[in-house]
C-alpha atoms as a PDB file:
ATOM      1  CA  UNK A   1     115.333 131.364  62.737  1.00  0.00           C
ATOM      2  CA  UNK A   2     115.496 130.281  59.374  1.00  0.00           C
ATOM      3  CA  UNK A   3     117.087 134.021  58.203  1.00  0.00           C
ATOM      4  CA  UNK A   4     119.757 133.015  60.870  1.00  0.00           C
ATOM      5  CA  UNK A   5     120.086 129.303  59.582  1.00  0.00           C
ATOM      6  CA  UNK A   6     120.448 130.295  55.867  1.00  0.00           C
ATOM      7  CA  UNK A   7     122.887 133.296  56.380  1.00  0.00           C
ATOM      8  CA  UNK A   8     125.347 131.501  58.993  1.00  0.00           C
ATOM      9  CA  UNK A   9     127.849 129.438  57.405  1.00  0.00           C
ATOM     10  CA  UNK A  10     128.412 127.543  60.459  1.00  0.00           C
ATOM     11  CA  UNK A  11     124.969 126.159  60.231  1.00  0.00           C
ATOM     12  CA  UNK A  12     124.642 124.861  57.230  1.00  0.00           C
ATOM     13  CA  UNK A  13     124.734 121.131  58.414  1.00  0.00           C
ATOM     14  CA  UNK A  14     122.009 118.577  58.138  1.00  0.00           C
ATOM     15  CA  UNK A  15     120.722 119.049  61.654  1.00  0.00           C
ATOM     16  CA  UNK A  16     119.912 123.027  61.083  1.00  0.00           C
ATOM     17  CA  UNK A  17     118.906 122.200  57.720  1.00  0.00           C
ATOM     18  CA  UNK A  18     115.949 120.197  58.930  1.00  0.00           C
ATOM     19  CA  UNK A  19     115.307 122.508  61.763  1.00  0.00           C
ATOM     20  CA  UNK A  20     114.571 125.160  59.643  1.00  0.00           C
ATOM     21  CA  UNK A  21     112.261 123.441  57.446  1.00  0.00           C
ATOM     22  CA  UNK A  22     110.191 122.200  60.381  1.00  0.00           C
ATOM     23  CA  UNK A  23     110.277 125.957  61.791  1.00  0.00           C
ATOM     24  CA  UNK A  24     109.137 126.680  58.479  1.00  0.00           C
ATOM     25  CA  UNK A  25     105.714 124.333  58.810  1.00  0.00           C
ATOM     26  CA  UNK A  26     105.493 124.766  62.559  1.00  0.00           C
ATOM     27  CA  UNK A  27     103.963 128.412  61.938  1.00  0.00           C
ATOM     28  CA  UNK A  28     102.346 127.321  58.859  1.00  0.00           C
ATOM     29  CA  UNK A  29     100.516 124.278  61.234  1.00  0.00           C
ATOM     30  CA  UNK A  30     100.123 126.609  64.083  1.00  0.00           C
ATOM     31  CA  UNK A  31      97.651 128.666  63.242  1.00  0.00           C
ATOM     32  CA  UNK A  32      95.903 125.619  61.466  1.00  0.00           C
ATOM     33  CA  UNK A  33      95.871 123.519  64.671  1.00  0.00           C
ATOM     34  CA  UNK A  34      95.877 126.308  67.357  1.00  0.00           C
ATOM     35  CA  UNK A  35      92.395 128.008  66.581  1.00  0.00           C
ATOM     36  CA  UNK A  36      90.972 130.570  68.863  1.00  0.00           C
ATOM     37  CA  UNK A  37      88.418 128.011  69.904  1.00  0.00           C
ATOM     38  CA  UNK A  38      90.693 125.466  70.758  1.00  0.00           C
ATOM     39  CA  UNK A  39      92.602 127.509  72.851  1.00  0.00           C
ATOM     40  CA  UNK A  40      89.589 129.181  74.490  1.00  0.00           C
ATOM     41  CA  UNK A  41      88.395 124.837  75.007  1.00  0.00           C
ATOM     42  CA  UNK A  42      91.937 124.643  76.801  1.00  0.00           C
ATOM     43  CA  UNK A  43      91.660 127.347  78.809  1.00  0.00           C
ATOM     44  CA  UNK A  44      88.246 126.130  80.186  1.00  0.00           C
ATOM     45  CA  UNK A  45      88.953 121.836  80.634  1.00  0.00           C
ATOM     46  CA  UNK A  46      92.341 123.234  82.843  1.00  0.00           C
ATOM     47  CA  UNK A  47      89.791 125.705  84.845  1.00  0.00           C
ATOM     48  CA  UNK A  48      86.824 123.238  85.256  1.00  0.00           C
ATOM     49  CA  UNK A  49      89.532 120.585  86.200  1.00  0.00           C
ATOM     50  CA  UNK A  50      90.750 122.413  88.844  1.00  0.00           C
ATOM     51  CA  UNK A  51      87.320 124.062  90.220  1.00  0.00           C
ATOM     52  CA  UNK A  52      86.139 120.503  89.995  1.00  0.00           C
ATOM     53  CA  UNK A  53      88.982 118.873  91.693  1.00  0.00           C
ATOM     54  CA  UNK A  54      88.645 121.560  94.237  1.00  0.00           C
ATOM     55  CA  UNK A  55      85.166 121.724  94.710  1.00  0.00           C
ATOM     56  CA  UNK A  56      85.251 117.300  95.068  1.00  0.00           C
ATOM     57  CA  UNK A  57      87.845 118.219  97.821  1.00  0.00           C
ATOM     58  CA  UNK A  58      85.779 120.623  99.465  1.00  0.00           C
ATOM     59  CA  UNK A  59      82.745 118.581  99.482  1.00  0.00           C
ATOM     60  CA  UNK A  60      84.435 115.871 101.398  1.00  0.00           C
ATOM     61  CA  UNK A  61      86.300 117.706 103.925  1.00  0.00           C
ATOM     62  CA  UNK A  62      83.062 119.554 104.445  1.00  0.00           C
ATOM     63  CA  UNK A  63      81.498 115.853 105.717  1.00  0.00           C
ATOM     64  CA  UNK A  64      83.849 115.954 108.570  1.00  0.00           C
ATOM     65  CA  UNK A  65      83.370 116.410 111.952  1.00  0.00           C
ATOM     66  CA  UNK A  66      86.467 118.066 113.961  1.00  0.00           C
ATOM     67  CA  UNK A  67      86.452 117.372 117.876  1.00  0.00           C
ATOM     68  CA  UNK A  68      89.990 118.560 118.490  1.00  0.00           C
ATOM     69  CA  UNK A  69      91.228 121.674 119.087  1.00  0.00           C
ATOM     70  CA  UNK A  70      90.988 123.784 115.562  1.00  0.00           C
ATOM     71  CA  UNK A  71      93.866 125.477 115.002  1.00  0.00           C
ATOM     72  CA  UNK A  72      96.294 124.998 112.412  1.00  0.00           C
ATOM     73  CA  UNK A  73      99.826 125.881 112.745  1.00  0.00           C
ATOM     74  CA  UNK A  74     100.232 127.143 109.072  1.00  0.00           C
ATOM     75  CA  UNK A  75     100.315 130.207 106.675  1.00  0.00           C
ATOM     76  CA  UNK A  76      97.410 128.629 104.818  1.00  0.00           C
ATOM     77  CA  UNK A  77      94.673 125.672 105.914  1.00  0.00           C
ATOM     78  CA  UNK A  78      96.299 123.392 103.571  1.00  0.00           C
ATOM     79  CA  UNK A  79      93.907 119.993 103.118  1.00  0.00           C
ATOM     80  CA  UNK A  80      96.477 117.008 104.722  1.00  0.00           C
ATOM     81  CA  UNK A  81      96.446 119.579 107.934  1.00  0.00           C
ATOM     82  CA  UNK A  82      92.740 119.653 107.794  1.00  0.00           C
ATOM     83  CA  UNK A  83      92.734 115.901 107.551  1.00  0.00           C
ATOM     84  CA  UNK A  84      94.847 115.994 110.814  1.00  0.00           C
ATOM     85  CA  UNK A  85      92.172 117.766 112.941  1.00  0.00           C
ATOM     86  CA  UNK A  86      88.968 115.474 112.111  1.00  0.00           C
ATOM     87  CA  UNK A  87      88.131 112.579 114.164  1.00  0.00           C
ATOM     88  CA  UNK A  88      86.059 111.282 111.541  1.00  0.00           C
ATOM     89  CA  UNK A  89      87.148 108.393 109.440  1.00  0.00           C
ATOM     90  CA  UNK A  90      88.756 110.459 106.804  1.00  0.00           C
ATOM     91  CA  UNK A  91      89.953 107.548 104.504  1.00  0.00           C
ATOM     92  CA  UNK A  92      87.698 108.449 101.217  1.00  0.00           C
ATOM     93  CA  UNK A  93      89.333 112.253 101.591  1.00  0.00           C
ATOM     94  CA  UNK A  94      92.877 110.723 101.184  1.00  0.00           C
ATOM     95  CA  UNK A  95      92.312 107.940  98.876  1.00  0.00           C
ATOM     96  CA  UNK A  96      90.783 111.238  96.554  1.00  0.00           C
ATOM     97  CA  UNK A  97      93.992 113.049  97.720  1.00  0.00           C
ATOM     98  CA  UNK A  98      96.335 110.519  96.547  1.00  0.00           C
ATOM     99  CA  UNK A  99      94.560 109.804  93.668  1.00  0.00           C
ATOM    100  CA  UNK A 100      95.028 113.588  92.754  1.00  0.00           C
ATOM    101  CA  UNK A 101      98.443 114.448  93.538  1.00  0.00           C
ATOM    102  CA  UNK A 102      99.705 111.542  91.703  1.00  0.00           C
ATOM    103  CA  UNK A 103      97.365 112.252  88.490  1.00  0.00           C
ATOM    104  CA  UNK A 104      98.417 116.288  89.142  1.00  0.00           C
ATOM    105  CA  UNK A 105     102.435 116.499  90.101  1.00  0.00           C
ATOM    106  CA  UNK A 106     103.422 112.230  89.969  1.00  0.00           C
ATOM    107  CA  UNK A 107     102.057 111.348  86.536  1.00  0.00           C
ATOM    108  CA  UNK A 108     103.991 114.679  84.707  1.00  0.00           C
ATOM    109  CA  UNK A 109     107.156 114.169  86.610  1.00  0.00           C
ATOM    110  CA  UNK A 110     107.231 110.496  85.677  1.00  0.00           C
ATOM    111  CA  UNK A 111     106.539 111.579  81.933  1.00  0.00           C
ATOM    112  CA  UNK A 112     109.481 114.671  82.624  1.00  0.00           C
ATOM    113  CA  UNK A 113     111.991 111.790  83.639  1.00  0.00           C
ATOM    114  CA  UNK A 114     110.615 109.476  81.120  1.00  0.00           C
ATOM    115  CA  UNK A 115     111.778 111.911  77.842  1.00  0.00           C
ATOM    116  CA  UNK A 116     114.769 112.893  79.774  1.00  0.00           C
ATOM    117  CA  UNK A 117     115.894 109.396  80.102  1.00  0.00           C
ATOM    118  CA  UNK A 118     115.518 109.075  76.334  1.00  0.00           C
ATOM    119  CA  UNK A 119     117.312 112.081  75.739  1.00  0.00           C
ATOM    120  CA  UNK A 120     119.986 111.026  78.333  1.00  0.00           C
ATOM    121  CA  UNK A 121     120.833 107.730  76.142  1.00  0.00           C
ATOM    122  CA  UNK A 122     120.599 109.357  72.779  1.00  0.00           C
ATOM    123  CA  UNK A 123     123.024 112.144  74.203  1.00  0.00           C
ATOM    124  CA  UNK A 124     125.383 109.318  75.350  1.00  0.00           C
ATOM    125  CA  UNK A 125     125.369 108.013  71.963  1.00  0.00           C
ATOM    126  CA  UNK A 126     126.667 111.042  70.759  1.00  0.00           C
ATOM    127  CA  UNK A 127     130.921 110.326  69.816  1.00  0.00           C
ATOM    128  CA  UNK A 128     132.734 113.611  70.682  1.00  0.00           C
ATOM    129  CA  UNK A 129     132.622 114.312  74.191  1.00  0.00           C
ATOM    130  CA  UNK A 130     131.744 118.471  73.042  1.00  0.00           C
ATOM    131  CA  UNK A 131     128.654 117.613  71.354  1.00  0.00           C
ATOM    132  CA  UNK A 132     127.729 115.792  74.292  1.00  0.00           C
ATOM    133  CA  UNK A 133     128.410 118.670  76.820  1.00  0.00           C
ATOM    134  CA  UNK A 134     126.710 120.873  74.790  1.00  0.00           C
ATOM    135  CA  UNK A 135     123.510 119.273  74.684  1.00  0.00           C
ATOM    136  CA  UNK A 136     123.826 118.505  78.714  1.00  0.00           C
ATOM    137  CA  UNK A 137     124.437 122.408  78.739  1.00  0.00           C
ATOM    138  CA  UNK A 138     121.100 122.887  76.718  1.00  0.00           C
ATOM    139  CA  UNK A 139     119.337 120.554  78.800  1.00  0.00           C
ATOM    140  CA  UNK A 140     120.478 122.147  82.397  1.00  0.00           C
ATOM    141  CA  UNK A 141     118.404 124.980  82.370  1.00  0.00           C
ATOM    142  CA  UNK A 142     115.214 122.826  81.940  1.00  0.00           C
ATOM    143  CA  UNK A 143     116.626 120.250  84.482  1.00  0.00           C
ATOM    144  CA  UNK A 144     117.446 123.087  87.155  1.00  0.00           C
ATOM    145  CA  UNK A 145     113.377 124.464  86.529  1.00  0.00           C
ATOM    146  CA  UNK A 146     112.181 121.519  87.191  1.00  0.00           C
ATOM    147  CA  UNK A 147     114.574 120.862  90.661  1.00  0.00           C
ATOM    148  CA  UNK A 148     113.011 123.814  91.561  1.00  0.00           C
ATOM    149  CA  UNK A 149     109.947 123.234  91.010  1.00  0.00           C
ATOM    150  CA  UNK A 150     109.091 119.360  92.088  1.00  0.00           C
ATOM    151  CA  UNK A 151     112.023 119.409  95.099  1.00  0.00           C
ATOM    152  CA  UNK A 152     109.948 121.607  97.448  1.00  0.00           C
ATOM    153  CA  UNK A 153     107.136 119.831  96.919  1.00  0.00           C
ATOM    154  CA  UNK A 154     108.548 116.438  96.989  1.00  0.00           C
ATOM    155  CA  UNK A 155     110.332 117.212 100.337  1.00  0.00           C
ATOM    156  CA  UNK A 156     107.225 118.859 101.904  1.00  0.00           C
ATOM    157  CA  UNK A 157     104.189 116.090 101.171  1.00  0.00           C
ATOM    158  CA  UNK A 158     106.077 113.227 100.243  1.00  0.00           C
ATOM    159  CA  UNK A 159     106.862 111.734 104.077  1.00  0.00           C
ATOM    160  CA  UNK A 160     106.630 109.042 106.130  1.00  0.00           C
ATOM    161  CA  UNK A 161     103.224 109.325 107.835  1.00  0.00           C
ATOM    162  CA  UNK A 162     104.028 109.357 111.329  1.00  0.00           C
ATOM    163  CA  UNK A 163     106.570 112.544 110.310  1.00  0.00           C
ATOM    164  CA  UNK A 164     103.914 114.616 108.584  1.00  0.00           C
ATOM    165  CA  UNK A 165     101.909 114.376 111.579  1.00  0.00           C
ATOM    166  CA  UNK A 166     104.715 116.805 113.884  1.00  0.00           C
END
């Protein structure tokens, strides 16, 4: 990047000036700050997070009794379908349930429209409407990922309660 920066004459402005510098210390820091151990301590909290959440989730359907017929009309036994079958008071299961998809999907798609806010009002700052576009073009890809990703899951658990129940 900062071959391509320095040998380009059309990017020899302030912005790519800057951004080769800090692509310049970001491998120099990386290796500092990304140790094998840390990585390795990563890789584990993520794991034991989700065994853990799993295993809490588990645990409490496991405390349920189920009277009703026990079949469940999906490709996999999914837990709010579980929840559906029980005729035991089942409120501690989806107070844990909320509690866990908004700390797992809510929380990082509040902080994903959070930055992109930001970036939407610095980009509208931005005088000549080309710049702008450009950036929005930048930014689409990411956008369209994330669509993607959080729209399926939004439109499948996210329902009124008497409509998840069909």
């Amino acid at each position: 990047m900062i071959l391509l920066i320095n040998t380009d004459p059309h990017l020899n402005i302030p912005m790519y000036f800057f951004l080769s510098h800090l692509s310049c210390m970001d491998p120099l820091l990386y290796t500092t700050t990304m140790t094998r151990a840390r990585c390795y301590g990563m890789m584990v909290l993520v794991y034991s997070i989700g065994f853990l959440t799993s295993l809490v989730h588990i645990t409490l359907a496991g405390r349920l009794s189920f009277c009703q017929a026990r079949s469940i009309n999906h490709f996999f036994c999914e837990l709010p379908t579980l929840l559906q079958l029980s005729c035991s008071d089942t409120s501690t299961n989806e107070v844990f349930q909320v509690y866990h998809a908004v700390l797992n999907t809510v929380g990082p798609l509040l902080m994903i429209l959070v930055s992109y806010t930001y970036i939407l009002h610095t980009v509208l700052q931005i005088p000549l409407a080309t710049r702008r576009l450009k950036v929005f073009s930048t930014c689409a890809s990411h956008l369209v990922a994330i669509t993607i990703f959080y729209a399926p899951a939004i439109l499948t658990y996210v329902q009124p309660h008497e409509a998840s129940r069909c």
